[in-house]
Protein backbone atom coordinates (compact mmCIF):
# COMPACT_ATOMS: atom_id res chain seq x y z
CA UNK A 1 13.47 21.69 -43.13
CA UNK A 2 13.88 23.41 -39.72
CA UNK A 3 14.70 23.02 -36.09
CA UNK A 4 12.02 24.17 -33.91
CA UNK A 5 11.48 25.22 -29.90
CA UNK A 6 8.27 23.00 -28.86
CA UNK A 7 7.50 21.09 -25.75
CA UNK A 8 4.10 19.36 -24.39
CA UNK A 9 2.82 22.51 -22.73
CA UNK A 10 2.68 24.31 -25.82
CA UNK A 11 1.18 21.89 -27.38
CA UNK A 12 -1.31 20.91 -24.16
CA UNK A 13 -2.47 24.51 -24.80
CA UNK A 14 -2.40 24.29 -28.62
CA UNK A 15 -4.94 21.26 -28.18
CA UNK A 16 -7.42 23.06 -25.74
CA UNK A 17 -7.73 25.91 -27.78
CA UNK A 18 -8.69 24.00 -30.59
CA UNK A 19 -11.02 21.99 -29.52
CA UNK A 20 -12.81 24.64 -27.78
CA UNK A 21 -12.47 27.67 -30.31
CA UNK A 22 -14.76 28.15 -33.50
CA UNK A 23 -12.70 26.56 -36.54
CA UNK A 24 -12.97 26.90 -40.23
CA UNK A 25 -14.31 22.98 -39.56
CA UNK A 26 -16.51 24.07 -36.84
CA UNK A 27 -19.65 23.15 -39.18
CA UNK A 28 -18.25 19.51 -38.53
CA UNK A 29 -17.38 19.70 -35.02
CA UNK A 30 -20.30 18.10 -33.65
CA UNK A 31 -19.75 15.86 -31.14
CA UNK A 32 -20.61 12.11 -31.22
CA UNK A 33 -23.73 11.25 -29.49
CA UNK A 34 -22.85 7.86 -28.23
CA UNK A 35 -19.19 7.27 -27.42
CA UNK A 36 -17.50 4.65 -28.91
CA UNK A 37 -13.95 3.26 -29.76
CA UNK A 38 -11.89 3.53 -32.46
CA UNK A 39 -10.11 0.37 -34.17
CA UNK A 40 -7.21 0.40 -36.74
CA UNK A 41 -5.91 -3.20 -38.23
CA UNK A 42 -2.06 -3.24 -38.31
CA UNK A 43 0.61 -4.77 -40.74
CA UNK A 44 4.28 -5.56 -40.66
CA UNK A 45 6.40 -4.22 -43.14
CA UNK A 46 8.82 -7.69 -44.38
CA UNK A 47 11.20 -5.56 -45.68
CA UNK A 48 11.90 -3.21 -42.31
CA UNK A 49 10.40 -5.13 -39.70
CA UNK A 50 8.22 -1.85 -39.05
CA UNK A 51 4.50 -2.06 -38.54
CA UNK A 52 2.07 0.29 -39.90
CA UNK A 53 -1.97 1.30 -40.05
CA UNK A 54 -4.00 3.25 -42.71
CA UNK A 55 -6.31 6.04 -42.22
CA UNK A 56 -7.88 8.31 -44.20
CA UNK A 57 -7.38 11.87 -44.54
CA UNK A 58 -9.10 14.80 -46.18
CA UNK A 59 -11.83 15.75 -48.90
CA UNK A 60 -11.54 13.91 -50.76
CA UNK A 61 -10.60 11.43 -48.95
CA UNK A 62 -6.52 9.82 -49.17
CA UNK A 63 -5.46 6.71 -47.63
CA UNK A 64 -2.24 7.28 -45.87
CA UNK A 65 -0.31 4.06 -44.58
CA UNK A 66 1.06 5.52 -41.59
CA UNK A 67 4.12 3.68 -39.15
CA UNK A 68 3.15 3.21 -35.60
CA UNK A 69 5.40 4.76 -33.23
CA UNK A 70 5.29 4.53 -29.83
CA UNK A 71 7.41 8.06 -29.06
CA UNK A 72 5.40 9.84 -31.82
CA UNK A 73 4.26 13.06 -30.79
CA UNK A 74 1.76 13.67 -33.60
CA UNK A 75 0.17 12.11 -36.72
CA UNK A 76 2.47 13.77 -39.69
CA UNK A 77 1.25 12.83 -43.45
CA UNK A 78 3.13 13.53 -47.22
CA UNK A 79 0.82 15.75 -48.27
CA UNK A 80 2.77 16.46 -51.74
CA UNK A 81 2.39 18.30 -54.71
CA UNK A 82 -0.44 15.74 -55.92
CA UNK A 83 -1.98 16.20 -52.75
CA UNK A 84 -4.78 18.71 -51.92
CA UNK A 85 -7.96 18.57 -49.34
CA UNK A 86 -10.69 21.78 -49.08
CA UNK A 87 -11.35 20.48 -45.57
CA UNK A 88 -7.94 21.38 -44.57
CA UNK A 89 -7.46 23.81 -42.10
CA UNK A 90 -4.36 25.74 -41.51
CA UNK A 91 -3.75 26.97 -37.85
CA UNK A 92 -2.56 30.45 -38.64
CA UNK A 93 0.50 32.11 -36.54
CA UNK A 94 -0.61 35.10 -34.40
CA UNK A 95 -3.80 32.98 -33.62
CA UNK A 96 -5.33 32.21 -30.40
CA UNK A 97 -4.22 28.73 -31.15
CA UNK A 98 -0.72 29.14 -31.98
CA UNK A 99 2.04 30.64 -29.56
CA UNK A 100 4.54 33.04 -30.82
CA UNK A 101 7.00 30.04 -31.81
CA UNK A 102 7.87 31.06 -35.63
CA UNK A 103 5.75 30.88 -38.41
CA UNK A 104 5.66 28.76 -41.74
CA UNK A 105 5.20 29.74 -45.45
CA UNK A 106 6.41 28.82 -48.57
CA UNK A 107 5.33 30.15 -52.19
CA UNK A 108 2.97 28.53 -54.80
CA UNK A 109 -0.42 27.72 -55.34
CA UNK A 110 -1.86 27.46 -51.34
CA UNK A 111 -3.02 24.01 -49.82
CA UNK A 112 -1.87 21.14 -47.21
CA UNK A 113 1.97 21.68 -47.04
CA UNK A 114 2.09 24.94 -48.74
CA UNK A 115 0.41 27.82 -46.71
CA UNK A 116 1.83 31.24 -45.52
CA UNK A 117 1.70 32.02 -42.07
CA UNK A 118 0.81 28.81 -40.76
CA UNK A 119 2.02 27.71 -37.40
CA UNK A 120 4.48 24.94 -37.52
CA UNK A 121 5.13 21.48 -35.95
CA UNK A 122 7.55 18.91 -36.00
CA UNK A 123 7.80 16.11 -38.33
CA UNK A 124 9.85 13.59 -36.42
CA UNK A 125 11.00 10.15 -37.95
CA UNK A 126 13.96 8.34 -35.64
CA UNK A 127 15.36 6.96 -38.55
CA UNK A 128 15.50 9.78 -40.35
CA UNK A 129 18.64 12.56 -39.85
CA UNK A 130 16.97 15.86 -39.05
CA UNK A 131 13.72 16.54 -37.65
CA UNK A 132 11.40 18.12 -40.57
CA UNK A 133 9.34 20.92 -40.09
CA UNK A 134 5.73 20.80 -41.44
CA UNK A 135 2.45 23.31 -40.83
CA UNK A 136 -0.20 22.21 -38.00
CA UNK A 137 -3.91 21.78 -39.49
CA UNK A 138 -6.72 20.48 -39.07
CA UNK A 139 -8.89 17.98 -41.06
CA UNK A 140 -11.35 15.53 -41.36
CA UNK A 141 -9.39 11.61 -40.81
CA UNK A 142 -11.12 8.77 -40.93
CA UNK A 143 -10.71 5.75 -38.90
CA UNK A 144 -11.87 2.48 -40.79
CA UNK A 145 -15.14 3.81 -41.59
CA UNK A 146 -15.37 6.06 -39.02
CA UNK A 147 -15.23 9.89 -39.63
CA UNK A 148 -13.84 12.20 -37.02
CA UNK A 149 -13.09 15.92 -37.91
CA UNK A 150 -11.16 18.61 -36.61
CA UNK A 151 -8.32 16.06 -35.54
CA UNK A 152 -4.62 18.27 -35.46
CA UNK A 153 -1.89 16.67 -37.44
CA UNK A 154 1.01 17.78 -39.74
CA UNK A 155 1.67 17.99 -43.27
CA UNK A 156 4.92 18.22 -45.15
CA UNK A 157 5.35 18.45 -48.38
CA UNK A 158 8.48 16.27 -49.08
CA UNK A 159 8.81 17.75 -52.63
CA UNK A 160 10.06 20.73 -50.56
CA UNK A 161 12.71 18.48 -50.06
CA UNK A 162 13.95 17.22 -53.65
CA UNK A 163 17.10 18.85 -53.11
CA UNK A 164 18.33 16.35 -50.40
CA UNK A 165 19.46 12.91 -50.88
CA UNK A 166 16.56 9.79 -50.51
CA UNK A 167 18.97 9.35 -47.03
CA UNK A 168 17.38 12.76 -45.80
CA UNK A 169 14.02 12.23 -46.74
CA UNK A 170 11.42 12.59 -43.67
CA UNK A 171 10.17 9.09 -44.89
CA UNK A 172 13.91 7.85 -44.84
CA UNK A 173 13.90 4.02 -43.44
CA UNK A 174 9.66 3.51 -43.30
CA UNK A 175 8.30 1.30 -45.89
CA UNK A 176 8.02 1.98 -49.20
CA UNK A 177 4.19 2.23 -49.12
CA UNK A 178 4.07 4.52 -46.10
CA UNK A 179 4.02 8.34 -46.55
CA UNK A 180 4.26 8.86 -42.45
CA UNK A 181 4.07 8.13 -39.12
CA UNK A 182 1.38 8.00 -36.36
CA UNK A 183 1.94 9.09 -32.52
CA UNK A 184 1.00 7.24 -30.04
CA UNK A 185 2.96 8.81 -27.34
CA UNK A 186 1.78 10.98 -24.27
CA UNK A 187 1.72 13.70 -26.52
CA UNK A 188 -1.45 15.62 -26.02
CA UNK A 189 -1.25 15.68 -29.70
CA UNK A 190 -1.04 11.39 -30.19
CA UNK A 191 -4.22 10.34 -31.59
CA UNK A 192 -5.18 7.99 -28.75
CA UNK A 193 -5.08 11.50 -26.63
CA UNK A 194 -7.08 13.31 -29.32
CA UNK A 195 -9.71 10.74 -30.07
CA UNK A 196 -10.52 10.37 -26.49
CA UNK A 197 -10.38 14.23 -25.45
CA UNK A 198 -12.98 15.08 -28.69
CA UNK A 199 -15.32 11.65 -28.12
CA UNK A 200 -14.85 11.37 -24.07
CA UNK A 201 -13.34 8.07 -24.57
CA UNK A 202 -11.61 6.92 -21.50
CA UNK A 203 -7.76 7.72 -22.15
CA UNK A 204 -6.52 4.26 -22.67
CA UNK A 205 -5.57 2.00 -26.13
CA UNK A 206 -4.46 -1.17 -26.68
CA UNK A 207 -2.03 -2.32 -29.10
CA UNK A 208 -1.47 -6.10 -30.58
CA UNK A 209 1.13 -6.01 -32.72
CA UNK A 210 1.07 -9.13 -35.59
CA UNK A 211 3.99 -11.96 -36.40
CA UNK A 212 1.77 -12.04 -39.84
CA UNK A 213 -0.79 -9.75 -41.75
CA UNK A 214 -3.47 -12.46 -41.59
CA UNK A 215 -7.03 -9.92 -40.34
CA UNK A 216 -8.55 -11.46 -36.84
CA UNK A 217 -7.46 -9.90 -33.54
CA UNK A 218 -8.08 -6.23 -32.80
CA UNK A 219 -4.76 -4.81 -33.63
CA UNK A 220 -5.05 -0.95 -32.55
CA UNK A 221 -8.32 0.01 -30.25
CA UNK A 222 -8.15 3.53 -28.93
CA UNK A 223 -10.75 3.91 -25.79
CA UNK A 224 -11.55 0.15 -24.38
CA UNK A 225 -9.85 -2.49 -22.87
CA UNK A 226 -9.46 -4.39 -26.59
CA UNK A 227 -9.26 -7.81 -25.30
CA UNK A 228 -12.27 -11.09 -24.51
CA UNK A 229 -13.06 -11.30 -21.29
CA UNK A 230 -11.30 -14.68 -21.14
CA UNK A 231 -7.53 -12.68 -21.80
CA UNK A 232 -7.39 -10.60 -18.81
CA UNK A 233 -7.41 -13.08 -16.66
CA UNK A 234 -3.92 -13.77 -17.46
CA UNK A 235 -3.22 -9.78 -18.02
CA UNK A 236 -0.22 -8.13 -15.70
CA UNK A 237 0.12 -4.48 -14.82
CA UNK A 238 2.75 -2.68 -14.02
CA UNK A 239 3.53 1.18 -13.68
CA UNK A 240 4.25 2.90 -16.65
CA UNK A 241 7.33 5.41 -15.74
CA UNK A 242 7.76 8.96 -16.68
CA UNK A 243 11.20 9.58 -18.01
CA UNK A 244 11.66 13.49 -16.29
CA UNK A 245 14.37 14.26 -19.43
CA UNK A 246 13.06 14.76 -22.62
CA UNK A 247 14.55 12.20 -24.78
CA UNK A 248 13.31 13.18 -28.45
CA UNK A 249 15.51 16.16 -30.03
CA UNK A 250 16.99 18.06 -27.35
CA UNK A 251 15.35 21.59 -28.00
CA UNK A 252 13.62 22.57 -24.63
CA UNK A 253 15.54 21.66 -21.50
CA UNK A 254 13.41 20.60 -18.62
CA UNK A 255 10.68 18.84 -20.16
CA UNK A 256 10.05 15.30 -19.66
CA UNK A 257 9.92 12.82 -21.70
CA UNK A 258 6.36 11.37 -23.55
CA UNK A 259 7.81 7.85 -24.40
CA UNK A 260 6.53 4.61 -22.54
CA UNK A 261 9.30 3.85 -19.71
CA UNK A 262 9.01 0.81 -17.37
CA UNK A 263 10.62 -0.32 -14.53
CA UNK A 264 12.80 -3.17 -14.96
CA UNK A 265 14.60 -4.43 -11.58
CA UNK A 266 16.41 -7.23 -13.58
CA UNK A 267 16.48 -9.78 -16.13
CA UNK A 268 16.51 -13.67 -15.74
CA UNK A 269 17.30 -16.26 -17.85
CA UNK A 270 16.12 -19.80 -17.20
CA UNK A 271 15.19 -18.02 -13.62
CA UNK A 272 18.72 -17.06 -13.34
CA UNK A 273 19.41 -13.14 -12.75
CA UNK A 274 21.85 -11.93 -15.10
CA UNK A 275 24.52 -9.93 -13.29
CA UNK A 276 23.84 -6.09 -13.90
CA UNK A 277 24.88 -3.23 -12.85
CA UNK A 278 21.72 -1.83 -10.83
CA UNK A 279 22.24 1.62 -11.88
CA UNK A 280 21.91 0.58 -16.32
CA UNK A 281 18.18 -0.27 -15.62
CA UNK A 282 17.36 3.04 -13.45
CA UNK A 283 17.28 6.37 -15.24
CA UNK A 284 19.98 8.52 -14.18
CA UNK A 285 19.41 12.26 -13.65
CA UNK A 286 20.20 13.32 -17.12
CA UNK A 287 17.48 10.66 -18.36
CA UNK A 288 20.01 8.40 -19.59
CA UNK A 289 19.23 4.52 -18.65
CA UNK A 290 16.18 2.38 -18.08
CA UNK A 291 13.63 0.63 -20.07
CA UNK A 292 11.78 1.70 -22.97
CA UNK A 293 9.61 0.03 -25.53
CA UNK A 294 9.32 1.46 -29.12
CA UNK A 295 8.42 -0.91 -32.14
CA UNK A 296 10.62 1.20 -34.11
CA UNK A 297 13.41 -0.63 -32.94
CA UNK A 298 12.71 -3.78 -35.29
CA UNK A 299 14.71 -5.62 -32.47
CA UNK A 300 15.56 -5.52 -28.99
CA UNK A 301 18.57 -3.30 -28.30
CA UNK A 302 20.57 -3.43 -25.25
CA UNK A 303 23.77 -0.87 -24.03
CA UNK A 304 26.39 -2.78 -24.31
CA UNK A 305 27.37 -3.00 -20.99
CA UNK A 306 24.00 -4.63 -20.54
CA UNK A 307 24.31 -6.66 -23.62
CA UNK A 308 27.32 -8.35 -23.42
CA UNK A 309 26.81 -10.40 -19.86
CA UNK A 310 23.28 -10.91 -21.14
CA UNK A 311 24.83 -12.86 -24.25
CA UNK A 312 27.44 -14.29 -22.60
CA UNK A 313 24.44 -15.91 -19.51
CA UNK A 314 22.27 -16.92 -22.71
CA UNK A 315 24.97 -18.56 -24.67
CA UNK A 316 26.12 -20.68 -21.74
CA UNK A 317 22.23 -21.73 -20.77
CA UNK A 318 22.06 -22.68 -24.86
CA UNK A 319 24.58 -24.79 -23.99
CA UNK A 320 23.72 -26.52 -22.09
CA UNK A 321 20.89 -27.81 -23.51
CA UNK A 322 23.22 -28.98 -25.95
CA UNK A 323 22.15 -26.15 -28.82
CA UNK A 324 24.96 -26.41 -31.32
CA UNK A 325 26.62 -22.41 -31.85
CA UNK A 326 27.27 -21.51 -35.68
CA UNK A 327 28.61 -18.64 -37.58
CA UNK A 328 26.76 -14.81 -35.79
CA UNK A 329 24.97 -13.35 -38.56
CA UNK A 330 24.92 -9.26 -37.92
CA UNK A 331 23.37 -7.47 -36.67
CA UNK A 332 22.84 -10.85 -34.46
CA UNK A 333 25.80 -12.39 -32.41
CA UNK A 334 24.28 -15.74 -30.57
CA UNK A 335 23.49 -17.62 -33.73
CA UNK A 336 22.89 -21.89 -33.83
CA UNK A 337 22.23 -24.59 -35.87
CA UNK A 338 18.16 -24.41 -36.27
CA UNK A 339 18.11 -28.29 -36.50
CA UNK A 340 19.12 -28.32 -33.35
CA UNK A 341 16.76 -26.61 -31.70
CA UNK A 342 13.56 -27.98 -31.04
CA UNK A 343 9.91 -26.37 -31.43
CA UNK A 344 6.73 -26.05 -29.27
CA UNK A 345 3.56 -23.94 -29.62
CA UNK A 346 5.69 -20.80 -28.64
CA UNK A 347 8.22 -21.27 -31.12
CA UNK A 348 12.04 -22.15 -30.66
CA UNK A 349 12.44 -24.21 -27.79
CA UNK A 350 15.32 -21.90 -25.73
CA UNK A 351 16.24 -20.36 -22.58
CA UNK A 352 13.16 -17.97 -21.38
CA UNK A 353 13.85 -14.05 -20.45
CA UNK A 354 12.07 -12.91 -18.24
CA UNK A 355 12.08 -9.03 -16.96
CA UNK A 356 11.38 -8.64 -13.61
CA UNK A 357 9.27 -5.41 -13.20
CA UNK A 358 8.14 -3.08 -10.23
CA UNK A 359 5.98 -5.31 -7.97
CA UNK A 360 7.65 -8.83 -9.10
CA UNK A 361 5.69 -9.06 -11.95
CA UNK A 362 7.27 -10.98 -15.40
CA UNK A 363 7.24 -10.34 -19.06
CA UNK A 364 8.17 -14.00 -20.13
CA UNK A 365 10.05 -14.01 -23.44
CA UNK A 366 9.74 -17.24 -25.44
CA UNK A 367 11.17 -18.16 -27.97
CA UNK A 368 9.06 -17.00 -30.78
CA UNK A 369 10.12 -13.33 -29.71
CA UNK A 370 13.57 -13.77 -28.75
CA UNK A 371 14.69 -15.89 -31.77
CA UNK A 372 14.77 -15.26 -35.52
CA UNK A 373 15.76 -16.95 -38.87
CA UNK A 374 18.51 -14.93 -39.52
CA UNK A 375 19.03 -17.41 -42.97
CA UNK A 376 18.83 -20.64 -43.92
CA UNK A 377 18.84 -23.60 -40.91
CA UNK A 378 20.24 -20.39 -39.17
CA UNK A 379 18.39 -19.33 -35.78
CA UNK A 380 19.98 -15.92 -33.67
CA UNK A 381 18.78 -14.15 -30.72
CA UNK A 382 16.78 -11.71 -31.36
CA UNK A 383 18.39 -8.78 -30.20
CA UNK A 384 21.11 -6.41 -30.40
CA UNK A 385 23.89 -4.53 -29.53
CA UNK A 386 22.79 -0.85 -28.78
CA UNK A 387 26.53 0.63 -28.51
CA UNK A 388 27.22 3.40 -26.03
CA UNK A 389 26.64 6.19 -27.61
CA UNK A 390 23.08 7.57 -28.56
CA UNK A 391 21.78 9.51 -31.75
CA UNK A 392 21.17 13.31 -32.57
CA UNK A 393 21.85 13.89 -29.18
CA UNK A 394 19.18 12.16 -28.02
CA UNK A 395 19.51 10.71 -23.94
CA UNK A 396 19.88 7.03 -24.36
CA UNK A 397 17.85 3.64 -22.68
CA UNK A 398 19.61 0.88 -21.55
CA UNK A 399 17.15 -1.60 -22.85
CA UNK A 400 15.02 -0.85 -26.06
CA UNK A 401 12.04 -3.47 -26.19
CA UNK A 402 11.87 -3.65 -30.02
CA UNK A 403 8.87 -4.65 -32.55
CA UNK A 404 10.08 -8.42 -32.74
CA UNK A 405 9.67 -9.21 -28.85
CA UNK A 406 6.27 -6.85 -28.96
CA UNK A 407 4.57 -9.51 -31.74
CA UNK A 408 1.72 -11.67 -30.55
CA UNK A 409 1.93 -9.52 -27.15
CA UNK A 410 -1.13 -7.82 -25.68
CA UNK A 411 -0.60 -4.50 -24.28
CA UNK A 412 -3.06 -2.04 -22.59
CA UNK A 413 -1.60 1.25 -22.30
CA UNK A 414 -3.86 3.40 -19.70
CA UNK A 415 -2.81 6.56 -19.52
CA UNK A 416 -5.31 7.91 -16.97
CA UNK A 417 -3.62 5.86 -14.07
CA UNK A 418 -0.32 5.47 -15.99
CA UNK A 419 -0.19 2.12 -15.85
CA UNK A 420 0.39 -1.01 -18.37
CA UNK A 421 -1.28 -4.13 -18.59
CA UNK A 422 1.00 -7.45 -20.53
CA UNK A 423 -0.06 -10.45 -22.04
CA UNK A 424 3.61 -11.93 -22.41
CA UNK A 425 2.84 -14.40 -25.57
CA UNK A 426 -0.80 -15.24 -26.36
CA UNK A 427 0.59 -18.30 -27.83
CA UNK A 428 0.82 -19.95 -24.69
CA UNK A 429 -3.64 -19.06 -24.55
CA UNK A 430 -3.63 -20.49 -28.10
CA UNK A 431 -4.38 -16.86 -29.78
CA UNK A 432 -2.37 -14.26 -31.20
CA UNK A 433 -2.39 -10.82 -32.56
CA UNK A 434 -3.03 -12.20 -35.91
CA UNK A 435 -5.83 -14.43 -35.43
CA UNK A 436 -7.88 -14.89 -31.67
């Protein structure tokens, strides 16, 4: 484990080069003819509310299931002691591909996780404690039954880190069948960036993220729009928002941040604003505040200062229609009697949220995202108190869109014009992310 100096521009440059400069998979590199887009089916996780993909990695080839993070630099794998690949390549230190930024080694038989003088990068998991420190490489990954080589990830060796409690594991929190996680940040090292820098894909992916693992829609596409014809019709865009604070691991000062930000002017319930400060939902000058969406936040969270009106506004709106208040079940506070509350093809019938973003558009939350069986004849609001203070340092959003509000929502992340495209539900259209 280590704590390491890296920022985007070192790893813009670490991407150019190596794409560009002859490889020990240069053989391989061979680029594809016709371009095309890649497509990766995703799951939930019941246990952790997290969702995940699988790809494959290496020769021979491992299937990794790998968590989807939004804020994910890079695509980091468990490549243990059981683990080996001979098309793994490590980026050696003192290489045109690797800046003077420290170098890893470790002793033993060589291969993925164990090489001397191999330049390092970041394993980060948000629900782990420290940020892990693996060795950069390249290898062959496969994408359903695609094969793309050459692709940069990172491998660490979590035997390395037997002597630490299962609580400081890098895979500490992810499901018990994953062994990593998968960028899908701004990161010139996230895979959507990768796949369409090596295949000249435009730089765009969309992500549909299920309420069940039944197959049908197009869950993860990397390079196309990912939707019918018929859906974007009822698509709505709004300006993705660039954070200028990093708000990962503060190690480099000045660098801005490569999570998904938008700009929400307020939030309505039943059409009525909830009464905010204006200043929570813009991002202050040390990057604290705004809106940002990460599926690794099983649930909504809101500052407190944000949450607590927005309870207290949803609670008296639930009243009124006469929805009869029970017991909160934590981490949920707003909790009712389920047999009071009726249902329609969007789930619980409740008060709608909407968020109001830059040019009036609205992300309409129903009630199949912003309620949950919490237990038995037991339905809560979906989301949560975020507290005040943030972790490992880290700068902290005043609204956290979380997994459960994401399911059964289409979104169209174009990074070329920075700009997202929302479905709100595709319930209301009769489709979802699990079946269209």
């Amino acid at each position: 484990m280590f704590k390491m100096a890296s920022s985007s521009a070192i790893h813009f440059f670490l991407l150019l080069i190596a794409f560009f400069s002859v490889s020990c998979l240069s053989a391989s590199h061979a680029p594809n003819t016709k371009p095309h887009p890649f497509i990766l089916s995703i799951k939930k996780d019941p246990a952790t509310n997290l969702f995940y993909t699988s790809v494959g990695i290496g020769t021979p080839r491992h299937n990794f299931n790998l968590v989807i993070d939004l804020a994910g630099e890079n695509l980091w794998y468990d490549c243990d002691n059981n683990y080996n690949s001979s098309s793994y390549c490590p980026i050696n230190c003192g290489s045109k591909t690797c800046p003077e930024i420290g170098c890893v080694g470790c002793s033993g038989t060589f291969k993925p996780g164990c090489t001397n003088n191999t330049c390092p990068s970041e394993a980060f998991n948000p629900l782990a404690k420290f940020l892990f420190g693996g060795g950069l490489g390249e290898d062959i990954i496969f994408i359903s039954q695609l094969q793309v080589p050459g692709l940069l990830s990172s491998c660490v060796n979590t035997d390395g880190f037997s002597s630490f409690t299962s609580n400081d594991s890098p895979l500490n929190g992810l499901p018990k069948s994953s062994k990593g996680i998968i960028g899908l940040s701004r990161s010139q090292l996230a895979l959507p960036t990768q796949l369409a820098l090596a295949n000249k894909l435009p730089p765009k992916f969309s992500l549909c993220l299920p309420s069940s693992n039944k197959q049908g829609f197009t869950n993860l596409l990397v390079g196309a729009e990912g939707h019918p014809q018929e859906v974007s019709k009822f698509l709505q865009t709004t300006p993705l928002v660039v954070n200028p604070v990093v708000t990962g691991p503060k190690f480099v000062k000045g660098v801005p941040s490569i999570e998904y930000f938008i700009d929400v002017k307020s939030v309505k319930i039943v059409g009525r604003v909830v009464n905010l400060k204006p200043s929570l939902l813009s991002i202050d000058n040390k990057g604290n505040g705004g809106t940002k969406i990460s599926p690794m936040s099983p649930f909504t969270e809101l500052e407190r200062s944000v949450y607590k009106p927005f309870v207290r506004d949803f609670l008296k709106k639930a009243s009124d229609r006469r929805l009869k208040r029970v017991a909160s079940v934590p981490p949920f506070e707003a909790c009712f009697d389920s047999s009071t509350v009726g249902n329609s093809v969007t789930g619980f019938v409740v008060p709608t949220i909407d968020l109001v973003l830059q040019g009036g558009v609205q992300w309409t939350i129903h009630g199949a995202n912003s309620m949950v069986m919490a237990k038995k004849n037991v339905a809560c609001l979906a989301f949560v108190d975020g507290g005040t203070e943030s972790r490992m340092s880290f700068v902290k959003a005043s609204i956290v869109i979380g997994g459960h509000q994401l399911e059964d929502n289409l979104l169209l992340f174009d990074l070329g014009s920075s700009k997202l495209s929302f479905s709100s539900s595709l319930l209301l259209h009769n489709a979802s992310c699990s079946h269209s």
